[in-house]
C-alpha atoms as a PDB file:
ATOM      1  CA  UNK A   1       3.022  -0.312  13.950  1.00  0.00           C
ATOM      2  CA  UNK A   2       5.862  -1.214  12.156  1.00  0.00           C
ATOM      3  CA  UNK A   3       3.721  -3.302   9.602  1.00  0.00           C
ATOM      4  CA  UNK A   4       2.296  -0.206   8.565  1.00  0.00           C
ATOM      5  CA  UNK A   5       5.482   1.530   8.039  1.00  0.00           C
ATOM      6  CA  UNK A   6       6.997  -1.753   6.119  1.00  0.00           C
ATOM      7  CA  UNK A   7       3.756  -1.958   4.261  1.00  0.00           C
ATOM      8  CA  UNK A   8       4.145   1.693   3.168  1.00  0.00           C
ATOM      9  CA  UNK A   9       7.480   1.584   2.165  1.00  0.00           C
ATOM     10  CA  UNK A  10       6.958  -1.527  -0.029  1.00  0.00           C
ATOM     11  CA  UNK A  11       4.070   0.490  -1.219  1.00  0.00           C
ATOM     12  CA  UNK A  12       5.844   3.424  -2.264  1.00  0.00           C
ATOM     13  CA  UNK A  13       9.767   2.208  -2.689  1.00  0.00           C
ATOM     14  CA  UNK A  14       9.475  -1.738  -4.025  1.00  0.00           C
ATOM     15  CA  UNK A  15       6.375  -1.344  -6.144  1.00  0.00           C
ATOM     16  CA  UNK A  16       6.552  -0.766 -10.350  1.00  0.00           C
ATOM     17  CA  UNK A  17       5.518   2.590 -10.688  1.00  0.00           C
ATOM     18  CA  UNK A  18       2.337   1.768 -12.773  1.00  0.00           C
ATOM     19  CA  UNK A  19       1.167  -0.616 -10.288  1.00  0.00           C
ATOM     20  CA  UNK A  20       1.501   1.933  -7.136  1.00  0.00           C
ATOM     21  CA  UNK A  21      -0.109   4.835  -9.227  1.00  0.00           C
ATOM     22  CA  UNK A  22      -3.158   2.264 -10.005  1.00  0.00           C
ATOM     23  CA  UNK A  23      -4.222   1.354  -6.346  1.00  0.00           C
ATOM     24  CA  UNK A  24      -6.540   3.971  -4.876  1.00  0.00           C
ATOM     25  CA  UNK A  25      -5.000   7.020  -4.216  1.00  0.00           C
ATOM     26  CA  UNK A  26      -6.982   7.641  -0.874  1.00  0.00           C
ATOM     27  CA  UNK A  27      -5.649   4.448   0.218  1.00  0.00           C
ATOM     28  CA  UNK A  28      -1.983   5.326  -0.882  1.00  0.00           C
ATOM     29  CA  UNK A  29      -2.499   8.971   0.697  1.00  0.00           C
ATOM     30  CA  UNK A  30      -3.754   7.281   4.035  1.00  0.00           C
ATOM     31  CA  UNK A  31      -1.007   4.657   4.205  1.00  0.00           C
ATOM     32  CA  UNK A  32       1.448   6.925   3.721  1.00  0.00           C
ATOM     33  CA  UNK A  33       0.110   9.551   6.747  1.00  0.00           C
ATOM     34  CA  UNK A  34       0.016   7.222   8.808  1.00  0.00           C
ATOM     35  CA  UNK A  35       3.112   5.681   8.129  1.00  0.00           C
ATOM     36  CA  UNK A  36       4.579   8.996   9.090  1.00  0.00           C
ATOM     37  CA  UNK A  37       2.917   9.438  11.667  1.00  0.00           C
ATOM     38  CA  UNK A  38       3.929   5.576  13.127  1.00  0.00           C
ATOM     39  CA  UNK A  39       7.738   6.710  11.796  1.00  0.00           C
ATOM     40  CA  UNK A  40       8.168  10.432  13.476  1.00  0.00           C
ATOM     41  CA  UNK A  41       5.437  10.517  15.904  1.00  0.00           C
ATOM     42  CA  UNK A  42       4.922   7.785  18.264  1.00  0.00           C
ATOM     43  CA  UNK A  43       2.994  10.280  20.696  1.00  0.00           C
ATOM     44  CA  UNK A  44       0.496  11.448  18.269  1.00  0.00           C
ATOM     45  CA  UNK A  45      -0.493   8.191  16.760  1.00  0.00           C
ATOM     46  CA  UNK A  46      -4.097   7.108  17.376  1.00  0.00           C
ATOM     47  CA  UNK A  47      -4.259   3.544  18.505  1.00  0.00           C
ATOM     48  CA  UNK A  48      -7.854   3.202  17.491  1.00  0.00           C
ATOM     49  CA  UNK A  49      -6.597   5.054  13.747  1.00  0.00           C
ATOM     50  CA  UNK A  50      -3.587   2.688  13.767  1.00  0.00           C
ATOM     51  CA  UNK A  51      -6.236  -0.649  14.627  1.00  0.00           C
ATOM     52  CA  UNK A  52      -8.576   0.484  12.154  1.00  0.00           C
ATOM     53  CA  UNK A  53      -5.213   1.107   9.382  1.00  0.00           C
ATOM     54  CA  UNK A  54      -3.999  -2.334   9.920  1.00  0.00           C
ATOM     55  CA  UNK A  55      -7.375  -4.735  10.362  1.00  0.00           C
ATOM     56  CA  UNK A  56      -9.359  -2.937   7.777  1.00  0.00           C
ATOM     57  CA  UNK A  57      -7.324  -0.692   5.329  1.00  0.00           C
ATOM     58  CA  UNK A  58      -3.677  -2.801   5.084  1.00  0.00           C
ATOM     59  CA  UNK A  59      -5.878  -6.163   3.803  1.00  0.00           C
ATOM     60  CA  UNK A  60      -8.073  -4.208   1.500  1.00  0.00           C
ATOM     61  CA  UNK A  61      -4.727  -2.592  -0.022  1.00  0.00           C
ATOM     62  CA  UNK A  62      -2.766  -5.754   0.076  1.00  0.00           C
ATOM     63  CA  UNK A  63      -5.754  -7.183  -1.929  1.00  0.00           C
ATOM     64  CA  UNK A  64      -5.368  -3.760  -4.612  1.00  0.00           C
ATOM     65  CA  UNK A  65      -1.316  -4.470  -5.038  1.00  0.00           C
ATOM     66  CA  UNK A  66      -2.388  -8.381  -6.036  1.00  0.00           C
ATOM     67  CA  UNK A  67      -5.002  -7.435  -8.035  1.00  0.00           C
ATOM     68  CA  UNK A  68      -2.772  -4.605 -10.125  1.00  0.00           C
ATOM     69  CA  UNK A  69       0.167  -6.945 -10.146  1.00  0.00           C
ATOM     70  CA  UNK A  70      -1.619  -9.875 -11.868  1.00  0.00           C
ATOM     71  CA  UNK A  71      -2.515  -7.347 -13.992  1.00  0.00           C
ATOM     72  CA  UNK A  72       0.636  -6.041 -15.211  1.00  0.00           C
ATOM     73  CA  UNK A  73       1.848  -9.567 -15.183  1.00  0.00           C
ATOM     74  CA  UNK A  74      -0.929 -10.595 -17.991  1.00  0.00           C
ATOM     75  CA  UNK A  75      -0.632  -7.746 -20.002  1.00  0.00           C
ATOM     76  CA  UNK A  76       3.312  -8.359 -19.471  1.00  0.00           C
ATOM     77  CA  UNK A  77       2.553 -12.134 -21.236  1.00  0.00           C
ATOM     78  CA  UNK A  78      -0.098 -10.938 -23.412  1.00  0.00           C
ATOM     79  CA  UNK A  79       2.231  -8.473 -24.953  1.00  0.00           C
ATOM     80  CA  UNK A  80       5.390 -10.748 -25.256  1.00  0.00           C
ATOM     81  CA  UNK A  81       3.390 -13.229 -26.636  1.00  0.00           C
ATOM     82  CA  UNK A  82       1.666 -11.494 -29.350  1.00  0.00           C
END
């Protein structure tokens, strides 16, 4: 549980701007419900929901962030060194 709420707050606090606005915004929208629901609402959360969020949806997003910050970081190099 509380990977998904540090993962979400990376997501949304640590991040470049550019780079969270680039990652799929179902994926951002879904991380961050169920963040709040980990955060404020420890009897509501779905286990199964909360299984599925970390096993399935956390990697594929984690995957997203790397591929958007290599991103930024080449066009960061391709820009300074033009």
């Amino acid at each position: 549980m509380l990977a998904v709420i540090h993962l979400a707050d990376f997501v949304t606090r640590e991040l470049p701007e550019e780079v969270t606005l680039s990652l799929p915004a179902l994926a951002r929208d879904g991380l961050r419900a169920t963040r709040n629901v980990a955060a404020h609402n420890y009897a509501g959360l779905d286990n199964a929901r909360l299984w599925n969020t970390v096993t399935e949806h956390a990697p594929a997003l984690l995957d997203d962030i790397e591929v958007a910050l290599r991103a930024r970081e080449n066009h960061s190099r391709s820009s300074t060194s033009g």
